[in-house]
N, C-alpha and C. Protein backbone atom coordinates (compact mmCIF):
# COMPACT_ATOMS: atom_id res chain seq x y z
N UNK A 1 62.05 132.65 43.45
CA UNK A 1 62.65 132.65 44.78
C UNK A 1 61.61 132.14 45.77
N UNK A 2 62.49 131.58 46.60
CA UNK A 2 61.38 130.96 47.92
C UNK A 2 60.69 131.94 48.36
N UNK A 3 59.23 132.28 48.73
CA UNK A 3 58.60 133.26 49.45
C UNK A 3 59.01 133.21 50.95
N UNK A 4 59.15 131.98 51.53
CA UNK A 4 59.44 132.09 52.78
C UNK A 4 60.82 131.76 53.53
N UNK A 5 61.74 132.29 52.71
CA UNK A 5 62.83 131.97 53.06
C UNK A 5 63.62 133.81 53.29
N UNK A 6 63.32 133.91 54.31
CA UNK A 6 63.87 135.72 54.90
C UNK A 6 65.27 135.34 54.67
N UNK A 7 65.52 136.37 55.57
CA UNK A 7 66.91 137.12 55.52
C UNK A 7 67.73 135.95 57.05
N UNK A 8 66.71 135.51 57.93
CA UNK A 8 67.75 134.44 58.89
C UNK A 8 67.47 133.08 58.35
N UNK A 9 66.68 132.77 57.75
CA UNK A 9 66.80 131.79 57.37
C UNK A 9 68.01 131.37 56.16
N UNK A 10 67.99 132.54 55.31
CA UNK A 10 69.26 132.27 54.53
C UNK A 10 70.14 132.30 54.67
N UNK A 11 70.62 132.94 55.75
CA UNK A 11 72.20 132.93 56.55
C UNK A 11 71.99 131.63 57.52
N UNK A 12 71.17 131.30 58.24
CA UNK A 12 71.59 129.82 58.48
C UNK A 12 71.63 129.28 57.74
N UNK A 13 71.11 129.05 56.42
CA UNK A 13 71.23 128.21 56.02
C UNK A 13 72.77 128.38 55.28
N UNK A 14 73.15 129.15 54.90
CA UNK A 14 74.76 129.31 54.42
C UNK A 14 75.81 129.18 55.81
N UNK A 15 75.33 129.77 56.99
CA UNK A 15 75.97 129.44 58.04
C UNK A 15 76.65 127.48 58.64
N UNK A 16 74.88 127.25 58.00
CA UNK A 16 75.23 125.83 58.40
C UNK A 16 75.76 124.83 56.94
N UNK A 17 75.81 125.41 56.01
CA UNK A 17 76.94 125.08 55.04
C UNK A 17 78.61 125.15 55.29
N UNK A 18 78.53 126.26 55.59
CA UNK A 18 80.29 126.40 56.01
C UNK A 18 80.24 125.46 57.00
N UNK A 19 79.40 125.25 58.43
CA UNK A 19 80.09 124.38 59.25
C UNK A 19 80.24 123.01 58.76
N UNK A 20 79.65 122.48 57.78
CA UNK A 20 79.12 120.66 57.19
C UNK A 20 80.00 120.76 56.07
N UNK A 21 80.58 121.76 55.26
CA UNK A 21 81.58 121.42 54.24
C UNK A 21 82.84 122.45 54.74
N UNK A 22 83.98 121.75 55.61
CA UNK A 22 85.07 122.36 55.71
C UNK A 22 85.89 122.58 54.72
N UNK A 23 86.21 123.63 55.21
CA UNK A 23 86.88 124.78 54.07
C UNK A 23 86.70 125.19 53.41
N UNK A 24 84.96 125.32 52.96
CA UNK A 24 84.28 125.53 52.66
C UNK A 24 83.77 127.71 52.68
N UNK A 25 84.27 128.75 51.87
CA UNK A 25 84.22 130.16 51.91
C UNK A 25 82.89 130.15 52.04
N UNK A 26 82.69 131.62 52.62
CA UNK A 26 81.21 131.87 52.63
C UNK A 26 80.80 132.69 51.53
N UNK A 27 81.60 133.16 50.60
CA UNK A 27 81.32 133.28 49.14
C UNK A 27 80.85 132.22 48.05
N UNK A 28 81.61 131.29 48.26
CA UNK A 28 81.10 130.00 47.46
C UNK A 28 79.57 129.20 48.28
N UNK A 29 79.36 129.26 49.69
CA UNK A 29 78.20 129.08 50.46
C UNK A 29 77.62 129.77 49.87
N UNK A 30 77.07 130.98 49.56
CA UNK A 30 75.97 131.81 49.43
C UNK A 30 75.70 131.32 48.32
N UNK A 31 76.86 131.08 47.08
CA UNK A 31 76.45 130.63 45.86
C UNK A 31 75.71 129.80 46.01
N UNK A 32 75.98 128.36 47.01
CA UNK A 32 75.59 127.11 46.77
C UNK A 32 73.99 127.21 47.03
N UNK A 33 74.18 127.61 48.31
CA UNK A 33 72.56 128.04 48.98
C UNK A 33 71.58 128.69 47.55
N UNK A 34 71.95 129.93 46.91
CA UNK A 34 71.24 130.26 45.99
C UNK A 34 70.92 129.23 45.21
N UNK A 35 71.70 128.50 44.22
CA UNK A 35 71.49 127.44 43.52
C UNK A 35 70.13 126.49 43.98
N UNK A 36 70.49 125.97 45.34
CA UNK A 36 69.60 124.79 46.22
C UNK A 36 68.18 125.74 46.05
N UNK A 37 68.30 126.35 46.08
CA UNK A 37 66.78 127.32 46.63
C UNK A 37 66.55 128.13 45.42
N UNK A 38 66.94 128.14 44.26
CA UNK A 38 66.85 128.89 42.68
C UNK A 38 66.27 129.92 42.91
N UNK A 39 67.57 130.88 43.58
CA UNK A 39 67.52 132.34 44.26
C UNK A 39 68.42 132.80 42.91
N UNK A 40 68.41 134.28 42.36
CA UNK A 40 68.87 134.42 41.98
C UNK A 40 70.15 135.10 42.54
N UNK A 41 71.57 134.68 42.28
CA UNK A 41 72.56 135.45 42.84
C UNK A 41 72.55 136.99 43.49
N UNK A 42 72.20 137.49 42.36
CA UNK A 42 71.99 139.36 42.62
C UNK A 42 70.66 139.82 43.70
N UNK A 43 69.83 138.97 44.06
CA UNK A 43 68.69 138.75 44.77
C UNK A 43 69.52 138.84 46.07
N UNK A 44 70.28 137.78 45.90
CA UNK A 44 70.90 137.80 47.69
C UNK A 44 71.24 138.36 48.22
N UNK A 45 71.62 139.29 48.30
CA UNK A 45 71.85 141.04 48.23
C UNK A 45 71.00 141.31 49.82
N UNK A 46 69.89 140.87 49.76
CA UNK A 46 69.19 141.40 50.46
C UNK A 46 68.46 140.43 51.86
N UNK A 47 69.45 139.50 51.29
CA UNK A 47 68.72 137.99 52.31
C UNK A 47 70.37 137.83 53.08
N UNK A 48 71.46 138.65 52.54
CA UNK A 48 72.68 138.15 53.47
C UNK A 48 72.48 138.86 55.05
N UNK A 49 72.72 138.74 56.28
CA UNK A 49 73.29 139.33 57.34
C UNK A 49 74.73 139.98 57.38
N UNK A 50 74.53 140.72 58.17
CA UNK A 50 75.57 141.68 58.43
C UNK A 50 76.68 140.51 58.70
N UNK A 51 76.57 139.48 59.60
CA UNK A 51 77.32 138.77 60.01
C UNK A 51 78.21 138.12 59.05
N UNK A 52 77.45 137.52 57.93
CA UNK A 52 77.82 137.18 56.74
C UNK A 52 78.74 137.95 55.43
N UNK A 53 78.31 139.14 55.33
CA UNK A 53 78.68 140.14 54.86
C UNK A 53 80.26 140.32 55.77
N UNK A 54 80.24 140.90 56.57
CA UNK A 54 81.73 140.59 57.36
C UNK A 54 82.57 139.25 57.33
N UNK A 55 82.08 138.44 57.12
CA UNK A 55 82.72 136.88 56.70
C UNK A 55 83.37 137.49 54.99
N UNK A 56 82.46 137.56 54.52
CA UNK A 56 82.83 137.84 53.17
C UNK A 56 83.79 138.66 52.53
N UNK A 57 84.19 139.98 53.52
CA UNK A 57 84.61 141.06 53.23
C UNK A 57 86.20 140.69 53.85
N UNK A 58 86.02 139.90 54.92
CA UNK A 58 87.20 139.35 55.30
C UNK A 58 88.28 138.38 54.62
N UNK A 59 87.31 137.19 54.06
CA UNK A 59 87.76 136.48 52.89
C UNK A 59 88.12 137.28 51.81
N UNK A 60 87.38 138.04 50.90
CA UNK A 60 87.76 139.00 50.17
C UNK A 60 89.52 139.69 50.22
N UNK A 61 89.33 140.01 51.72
CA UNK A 61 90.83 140.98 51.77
C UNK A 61 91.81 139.88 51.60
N UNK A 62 91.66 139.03 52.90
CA UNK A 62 92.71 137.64 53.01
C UNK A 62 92.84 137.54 51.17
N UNK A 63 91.89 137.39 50.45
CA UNK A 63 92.42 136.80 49.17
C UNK A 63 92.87 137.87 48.20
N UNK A 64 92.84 139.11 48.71
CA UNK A 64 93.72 140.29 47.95
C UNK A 64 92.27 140.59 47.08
N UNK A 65 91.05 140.84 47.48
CA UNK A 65 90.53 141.15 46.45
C UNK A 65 89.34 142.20 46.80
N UNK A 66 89.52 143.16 47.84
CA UNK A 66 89.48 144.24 48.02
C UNK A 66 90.59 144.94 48.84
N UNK A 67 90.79 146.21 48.74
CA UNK A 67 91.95 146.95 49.45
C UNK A 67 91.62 146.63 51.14
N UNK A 68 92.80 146.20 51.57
CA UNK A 68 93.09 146.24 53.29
C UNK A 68 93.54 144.67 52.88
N UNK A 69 93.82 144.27 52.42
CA UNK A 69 94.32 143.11 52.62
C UNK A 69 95.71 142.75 53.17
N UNK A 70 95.81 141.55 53.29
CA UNK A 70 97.49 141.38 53.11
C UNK A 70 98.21 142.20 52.50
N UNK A 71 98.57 142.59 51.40
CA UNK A 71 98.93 143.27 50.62
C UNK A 71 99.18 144.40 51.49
N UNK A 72 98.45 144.98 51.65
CA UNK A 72 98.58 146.26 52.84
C UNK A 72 99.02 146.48 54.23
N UNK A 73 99.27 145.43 54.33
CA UNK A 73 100.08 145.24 55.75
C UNK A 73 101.63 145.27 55.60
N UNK A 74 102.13 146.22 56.68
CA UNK A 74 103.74 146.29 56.66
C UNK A 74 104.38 144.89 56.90
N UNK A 75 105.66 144.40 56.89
CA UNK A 75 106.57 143.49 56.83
C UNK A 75 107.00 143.69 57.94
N UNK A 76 107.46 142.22 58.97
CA UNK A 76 108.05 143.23 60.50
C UNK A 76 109.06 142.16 60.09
């Protein structure tokens, strides 16, 4: 892993992935970023932001793949 690559530097740098590849999840960003920088996945853990982490958790629900999602919302 990069020694000098913290915890803001790796969220910009996944930050500024999502904006340069549209439509682009910030689940598949974090992947990519790890790859570019031969971070190990389970490492990143600790280099994401809160900010990011809420991106993620959001995508997650939208795609039914933690509880609160769509799925869980009433029908009007």
């Amino acid at each position: 892993m990069s020694e000098d690559l913290n915890k803001k530097a790796f969220s910009g740098l996944v930050e500024t992935y999502v904006r340069t590849h549209k439509g682009c999840q910030y689940m598949d960003a974090v992947i990519t970023v790890c790859e570019d920088n031969e971070i190990d996945i389970r490492d990143s853990k600790k280099l994401i932001s809160k900010e990011i982490v809420e991106h993620i958790e959001f995508e997650a629900k939208k795609l039914n793949l933690l509880q609160g999602g769509h799925s869980a919302m009433l029908p009007i």
